[in-house]
Each structure stands twice: as structure tokens, then as C-alpha cells.
N, C-alpha and C. Protein backbone atom coordinates (compact mmCIF):
# COMPACT_ATOMS: atom_id res chain seq x y z
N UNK A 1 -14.09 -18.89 11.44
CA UNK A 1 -13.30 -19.02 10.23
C UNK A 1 -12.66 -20.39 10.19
N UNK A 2 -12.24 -20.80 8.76
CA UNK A 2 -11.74 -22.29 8.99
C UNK A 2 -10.64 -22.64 9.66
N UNK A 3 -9.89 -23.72 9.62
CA UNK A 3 -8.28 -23.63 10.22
C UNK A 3 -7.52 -23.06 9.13
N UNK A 4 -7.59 -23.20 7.49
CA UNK A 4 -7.02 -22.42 6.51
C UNK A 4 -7.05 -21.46 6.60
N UNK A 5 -7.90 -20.07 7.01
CA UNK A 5 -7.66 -18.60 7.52
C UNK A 5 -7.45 -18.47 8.22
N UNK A 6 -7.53 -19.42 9.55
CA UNK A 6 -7.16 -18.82 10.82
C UNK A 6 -5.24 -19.08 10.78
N UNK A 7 -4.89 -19.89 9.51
CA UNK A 7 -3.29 -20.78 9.93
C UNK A 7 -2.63 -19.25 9.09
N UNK A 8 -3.48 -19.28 8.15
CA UNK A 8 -2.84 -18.73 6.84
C UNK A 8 -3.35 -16.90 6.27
N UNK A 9 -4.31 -17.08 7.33
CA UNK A 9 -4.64 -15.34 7.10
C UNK A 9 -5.02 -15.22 5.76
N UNK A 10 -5.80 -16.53 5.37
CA UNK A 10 -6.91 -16.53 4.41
C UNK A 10 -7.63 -15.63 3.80
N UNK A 11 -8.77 -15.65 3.05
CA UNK A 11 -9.87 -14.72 3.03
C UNK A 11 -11.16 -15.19 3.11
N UNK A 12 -11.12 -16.67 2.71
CA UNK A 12 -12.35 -17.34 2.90
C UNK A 12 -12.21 -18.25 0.90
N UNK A 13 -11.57 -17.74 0.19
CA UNK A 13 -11.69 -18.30 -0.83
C UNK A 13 -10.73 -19.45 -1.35
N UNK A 14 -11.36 -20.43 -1.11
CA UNK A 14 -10.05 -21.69 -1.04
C UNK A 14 -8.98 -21.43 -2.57
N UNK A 15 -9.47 -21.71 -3.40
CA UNK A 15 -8.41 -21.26 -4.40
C UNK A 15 -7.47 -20.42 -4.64
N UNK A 16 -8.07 -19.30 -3.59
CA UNK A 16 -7.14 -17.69 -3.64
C UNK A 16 -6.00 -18.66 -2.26
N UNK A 17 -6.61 -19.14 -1.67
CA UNK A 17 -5.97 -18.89 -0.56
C UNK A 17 -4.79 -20.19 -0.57
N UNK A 18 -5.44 -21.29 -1.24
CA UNK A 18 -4.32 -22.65 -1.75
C UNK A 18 -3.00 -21.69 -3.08
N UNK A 19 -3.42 -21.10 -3.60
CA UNK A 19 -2.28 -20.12 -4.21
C UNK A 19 -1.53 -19.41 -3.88
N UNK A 20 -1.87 -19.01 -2.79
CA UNK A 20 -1.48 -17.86 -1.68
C UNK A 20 -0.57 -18.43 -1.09
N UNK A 21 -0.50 -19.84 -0.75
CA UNK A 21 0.41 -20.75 0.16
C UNK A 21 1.24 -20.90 -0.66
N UNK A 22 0.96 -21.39 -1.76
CA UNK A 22 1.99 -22.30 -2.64
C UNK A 22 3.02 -21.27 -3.27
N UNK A 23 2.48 -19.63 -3.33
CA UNK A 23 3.32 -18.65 -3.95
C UNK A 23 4.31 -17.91 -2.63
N UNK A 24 3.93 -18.29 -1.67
CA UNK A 24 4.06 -17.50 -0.45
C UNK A 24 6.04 -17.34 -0.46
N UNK A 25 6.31 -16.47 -0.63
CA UNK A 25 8.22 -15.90 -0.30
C UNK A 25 8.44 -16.92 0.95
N UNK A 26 7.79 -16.75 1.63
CA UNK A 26 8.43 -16.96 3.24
C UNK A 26 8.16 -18.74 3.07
N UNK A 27 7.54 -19.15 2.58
CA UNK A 27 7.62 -20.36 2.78
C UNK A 27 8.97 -21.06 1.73
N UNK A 28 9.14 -20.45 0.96
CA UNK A 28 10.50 -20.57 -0.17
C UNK A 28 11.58 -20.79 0.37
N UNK A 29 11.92 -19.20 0.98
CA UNK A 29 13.29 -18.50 1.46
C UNK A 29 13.58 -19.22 2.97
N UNK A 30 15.32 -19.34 2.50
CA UNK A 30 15.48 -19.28 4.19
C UNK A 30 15.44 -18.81 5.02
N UNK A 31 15.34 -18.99 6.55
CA UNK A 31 15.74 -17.97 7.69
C UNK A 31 16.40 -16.75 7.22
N UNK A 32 16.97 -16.94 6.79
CA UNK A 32 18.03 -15.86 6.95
C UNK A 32 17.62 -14.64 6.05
N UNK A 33 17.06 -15.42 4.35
CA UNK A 33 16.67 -14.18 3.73
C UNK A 33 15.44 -14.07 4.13
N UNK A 34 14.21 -14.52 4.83
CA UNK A 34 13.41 -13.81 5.44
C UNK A 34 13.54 -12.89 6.28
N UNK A 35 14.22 -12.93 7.15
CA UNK A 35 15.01 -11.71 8.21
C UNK A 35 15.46 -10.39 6.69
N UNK A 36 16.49 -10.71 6.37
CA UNK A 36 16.67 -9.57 4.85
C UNK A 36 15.36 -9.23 4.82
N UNK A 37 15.21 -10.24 4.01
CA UNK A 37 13.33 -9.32 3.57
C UNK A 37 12.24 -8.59 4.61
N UNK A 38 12.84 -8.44 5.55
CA UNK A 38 11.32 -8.21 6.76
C UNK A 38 12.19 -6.76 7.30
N UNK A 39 13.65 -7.47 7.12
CA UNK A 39 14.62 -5.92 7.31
C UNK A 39 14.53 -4.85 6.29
N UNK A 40 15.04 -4.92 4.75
CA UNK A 40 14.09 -4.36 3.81
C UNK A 40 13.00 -3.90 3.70
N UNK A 41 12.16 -4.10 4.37
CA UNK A 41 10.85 -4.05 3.89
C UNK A 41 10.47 -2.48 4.92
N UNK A 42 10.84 -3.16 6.20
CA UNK A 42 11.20 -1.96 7.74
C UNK A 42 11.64 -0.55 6.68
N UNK A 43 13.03 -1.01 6.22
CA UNK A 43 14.03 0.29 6.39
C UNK A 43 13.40 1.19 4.67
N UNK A 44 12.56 0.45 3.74
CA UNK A 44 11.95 1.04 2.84
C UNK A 44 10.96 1.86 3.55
N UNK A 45 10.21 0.91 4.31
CA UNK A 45 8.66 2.18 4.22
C UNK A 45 8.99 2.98 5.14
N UNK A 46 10.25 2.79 6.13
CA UNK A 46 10.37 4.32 6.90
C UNK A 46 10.88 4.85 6.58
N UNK A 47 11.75 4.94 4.78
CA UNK A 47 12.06 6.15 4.30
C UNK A 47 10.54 6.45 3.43
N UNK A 48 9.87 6.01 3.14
CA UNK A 48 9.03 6.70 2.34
C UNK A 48 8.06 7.31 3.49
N UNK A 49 7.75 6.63 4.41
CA UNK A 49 7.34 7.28 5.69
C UNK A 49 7.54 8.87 5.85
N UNK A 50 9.34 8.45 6.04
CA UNK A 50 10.03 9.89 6.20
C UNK A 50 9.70 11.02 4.97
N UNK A 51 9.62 10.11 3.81
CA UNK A 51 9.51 11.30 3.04
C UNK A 51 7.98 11.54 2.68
N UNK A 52 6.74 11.43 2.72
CA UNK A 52 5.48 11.91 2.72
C UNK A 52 5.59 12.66 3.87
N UNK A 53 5.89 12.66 5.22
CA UNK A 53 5.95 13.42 6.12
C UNK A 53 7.00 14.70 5.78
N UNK A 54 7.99 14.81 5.40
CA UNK A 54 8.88 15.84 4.64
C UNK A 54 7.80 16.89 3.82
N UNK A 55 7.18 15.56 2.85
CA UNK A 55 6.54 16.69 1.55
C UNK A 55 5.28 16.59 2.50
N UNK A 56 4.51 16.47 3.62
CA UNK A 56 3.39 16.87 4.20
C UNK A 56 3.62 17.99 4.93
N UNK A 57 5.03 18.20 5.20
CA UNK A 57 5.26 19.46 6.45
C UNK A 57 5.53 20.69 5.15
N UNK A 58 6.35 20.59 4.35
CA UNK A 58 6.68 21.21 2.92
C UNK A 58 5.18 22.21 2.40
N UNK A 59 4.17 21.23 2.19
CA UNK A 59 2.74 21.71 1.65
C UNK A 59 2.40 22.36 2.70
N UNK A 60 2.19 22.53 3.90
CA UNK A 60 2.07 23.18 4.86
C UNK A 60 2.62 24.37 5.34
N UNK A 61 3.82 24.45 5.13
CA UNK A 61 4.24 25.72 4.91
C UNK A 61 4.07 26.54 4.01
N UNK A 62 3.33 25.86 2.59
CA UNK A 62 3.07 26.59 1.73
C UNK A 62 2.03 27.22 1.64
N UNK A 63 0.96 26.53 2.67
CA UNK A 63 -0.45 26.92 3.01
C UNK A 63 -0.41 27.72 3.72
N UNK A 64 0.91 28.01 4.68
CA UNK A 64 0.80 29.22 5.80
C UNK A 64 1.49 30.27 4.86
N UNK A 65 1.93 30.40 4.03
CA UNK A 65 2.10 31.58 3.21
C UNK A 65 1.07 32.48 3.62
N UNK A 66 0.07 31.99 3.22
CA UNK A 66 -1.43 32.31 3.12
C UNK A 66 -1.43 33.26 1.57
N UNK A 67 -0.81 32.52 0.59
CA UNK A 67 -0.94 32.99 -0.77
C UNK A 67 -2.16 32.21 -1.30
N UNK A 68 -2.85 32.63 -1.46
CA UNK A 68 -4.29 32.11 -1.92
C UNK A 68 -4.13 31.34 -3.14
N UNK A 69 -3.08 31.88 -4.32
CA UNK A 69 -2.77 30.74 -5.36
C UNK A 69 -2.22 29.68 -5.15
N UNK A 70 -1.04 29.55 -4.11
CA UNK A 70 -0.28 28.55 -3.89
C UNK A 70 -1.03 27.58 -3.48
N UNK A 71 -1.86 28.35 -1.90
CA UNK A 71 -2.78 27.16 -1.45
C UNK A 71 -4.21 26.94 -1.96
N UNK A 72 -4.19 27.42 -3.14
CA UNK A 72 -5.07 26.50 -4.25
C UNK A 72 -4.60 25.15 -4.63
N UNK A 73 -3.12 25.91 -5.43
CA UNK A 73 -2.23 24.85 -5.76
C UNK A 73 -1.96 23.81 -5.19
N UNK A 74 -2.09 23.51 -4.10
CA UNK A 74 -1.91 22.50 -3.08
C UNK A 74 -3.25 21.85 -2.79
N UNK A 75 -3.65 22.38 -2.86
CA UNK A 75 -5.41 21.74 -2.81
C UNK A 75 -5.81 20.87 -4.15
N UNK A 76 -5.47 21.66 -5.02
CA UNK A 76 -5.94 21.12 -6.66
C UNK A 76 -5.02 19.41 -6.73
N UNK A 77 -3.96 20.26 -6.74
CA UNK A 77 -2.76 19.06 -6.61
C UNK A 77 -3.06 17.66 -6.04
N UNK A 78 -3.43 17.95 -4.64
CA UNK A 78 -4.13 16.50 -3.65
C UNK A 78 -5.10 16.17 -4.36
N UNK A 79 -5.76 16.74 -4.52
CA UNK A 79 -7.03 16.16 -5.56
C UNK A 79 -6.92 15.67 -6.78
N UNK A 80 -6.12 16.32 -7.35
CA UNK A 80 -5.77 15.59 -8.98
C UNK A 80 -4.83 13.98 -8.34
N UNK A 81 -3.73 14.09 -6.98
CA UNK A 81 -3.36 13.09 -7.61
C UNK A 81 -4.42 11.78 -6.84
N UNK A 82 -5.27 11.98 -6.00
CA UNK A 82 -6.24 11.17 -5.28
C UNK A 82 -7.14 10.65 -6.26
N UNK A 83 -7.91 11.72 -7.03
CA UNK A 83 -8.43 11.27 -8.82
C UNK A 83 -7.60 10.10 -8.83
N UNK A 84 -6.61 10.16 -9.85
CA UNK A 84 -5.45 9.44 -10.76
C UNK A 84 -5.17 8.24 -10.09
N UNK A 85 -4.93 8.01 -8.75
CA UNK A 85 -4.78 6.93 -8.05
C UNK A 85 -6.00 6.08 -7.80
N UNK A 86 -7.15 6.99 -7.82
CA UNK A 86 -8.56 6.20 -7.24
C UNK A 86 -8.60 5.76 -9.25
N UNK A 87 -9.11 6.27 -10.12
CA UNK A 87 -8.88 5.83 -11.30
C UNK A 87 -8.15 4.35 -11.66
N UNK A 88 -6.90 4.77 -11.18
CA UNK A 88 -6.05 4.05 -11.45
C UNK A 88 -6.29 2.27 -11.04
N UNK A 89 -6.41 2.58 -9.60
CA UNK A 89 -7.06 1.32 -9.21
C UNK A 89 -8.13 0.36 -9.07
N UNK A 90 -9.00 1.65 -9.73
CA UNK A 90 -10.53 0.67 -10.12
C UNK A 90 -10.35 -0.13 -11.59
N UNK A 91 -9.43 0.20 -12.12
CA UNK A 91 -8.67 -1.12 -13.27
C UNK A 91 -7.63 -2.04 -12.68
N UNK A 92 -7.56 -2.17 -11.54
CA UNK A 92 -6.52 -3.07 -10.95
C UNK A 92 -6.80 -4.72 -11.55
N UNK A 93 -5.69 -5.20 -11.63
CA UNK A 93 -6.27 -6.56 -12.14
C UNK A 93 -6.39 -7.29 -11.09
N UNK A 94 -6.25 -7.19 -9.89
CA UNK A 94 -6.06 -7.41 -8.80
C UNK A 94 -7.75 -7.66 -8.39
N UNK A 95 -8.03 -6.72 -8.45
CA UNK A 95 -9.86 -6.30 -8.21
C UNK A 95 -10.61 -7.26 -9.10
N UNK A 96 -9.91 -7.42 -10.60
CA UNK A 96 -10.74 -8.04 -11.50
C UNK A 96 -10.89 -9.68 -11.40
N UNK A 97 -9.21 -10.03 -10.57
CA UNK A 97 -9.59 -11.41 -10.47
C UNK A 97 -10.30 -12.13 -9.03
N UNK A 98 -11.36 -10.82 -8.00
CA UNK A 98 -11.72 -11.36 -6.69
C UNK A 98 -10.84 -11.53 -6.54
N UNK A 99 -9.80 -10.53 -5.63
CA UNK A 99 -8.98 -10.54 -4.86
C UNK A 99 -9.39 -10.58 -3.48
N UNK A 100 -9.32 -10.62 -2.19
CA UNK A 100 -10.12 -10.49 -0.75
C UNK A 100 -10.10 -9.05 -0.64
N UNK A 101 -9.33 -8.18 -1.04
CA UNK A 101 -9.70 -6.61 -0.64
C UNK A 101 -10.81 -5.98 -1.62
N UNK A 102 -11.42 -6.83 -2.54
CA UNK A 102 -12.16 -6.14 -3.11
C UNK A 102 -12.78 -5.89 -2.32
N UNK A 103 -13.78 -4.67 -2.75
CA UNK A 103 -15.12 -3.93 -1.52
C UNK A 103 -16.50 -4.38 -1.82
């Protein structure tokens, strides 16, 4: 890989990746609000962490009911919202402008 992906965790597309620098937070912000932001960032996704694991133990108990509607309901549910999200993101504009995660 070049020294631009290997410095910058590139993707290989110079334009994505010269934008990528020039927009980059961390190269902006000071010390200090980078620390904020990296602290933020921690104490967000381990509450949402916490809470998919909450509503994953939640659905689970609902499955040990062993009410055959409920744990339909829970089945249908994952699936409708996995649909809606997979949907959702094959219009990403993200995707549309060759982003590096495209597939």
C-alpha cells in the first residue's frame, strides 16, 4: 500500500483519501477536545452497547415463554427491521459516491 494509506488509513483512492485528511476532526481540534471526543464516543457506544444487550436478553425471555405468537413476533420483527435497514442503505449516498466500504 502507498505511504498515504499506510499514514492515513487510506483506501487506495487519492481523492477520497486527500479529502479525508483535509476534513479529518482530529487534525482540527485540540488535544484536549480530541480526548472529549474519543471520551464521548467510549461512553456513547457502551450505552447503546448496554442497551441492545438489555433489549437482546428482553427478546429472549420472550422466546422462552415458548408462546408461539410472541416468538413469531420476535422473529418477524428482526426481520422486518434487518429488511428496512438493508433497504435503507443500499440508497446510501455514501455508496453512491465510491465510498471504500462499498462491496
Amino acid at each position: 500500500s502507498s505511504g498515504i494509506n499506510a499514514e492515513y488509513g487510506g483506501c487506495g483512492k487519492p481523492e477520497l483519501d486527500k479529502l479525508r485528511r483535509n476534513l479529518s476532526v482530529e487534525m482540527i481540534l485540540p488535544e484536549k477536545d480530541k480526548m472529549m471526543n474519543k471520551a464521548l464516543f467510549v461512553a456513547i457506544s457502551t450505552f447503546l452497547h448496554m442497551v441492545a444487550l438489555t433489549l437482546s436478553y428482553l427478546l429472549m425471555l420472550v422466546a422462552m415463554t415458548f408462546n408461539v405468537w410472541l416468538f413469531l413476533a420476535v422473529i418477524l420483527g428482526a426481520g422486518t427491521g434487518k429488511t428496512i435497514l438493508l433497504v435503507r442503505n443500499s440508497f446510501s449516498p455514501a455508496l453512491e459516491s465510491g465510498h471504500c466500504n462499498e462491496p
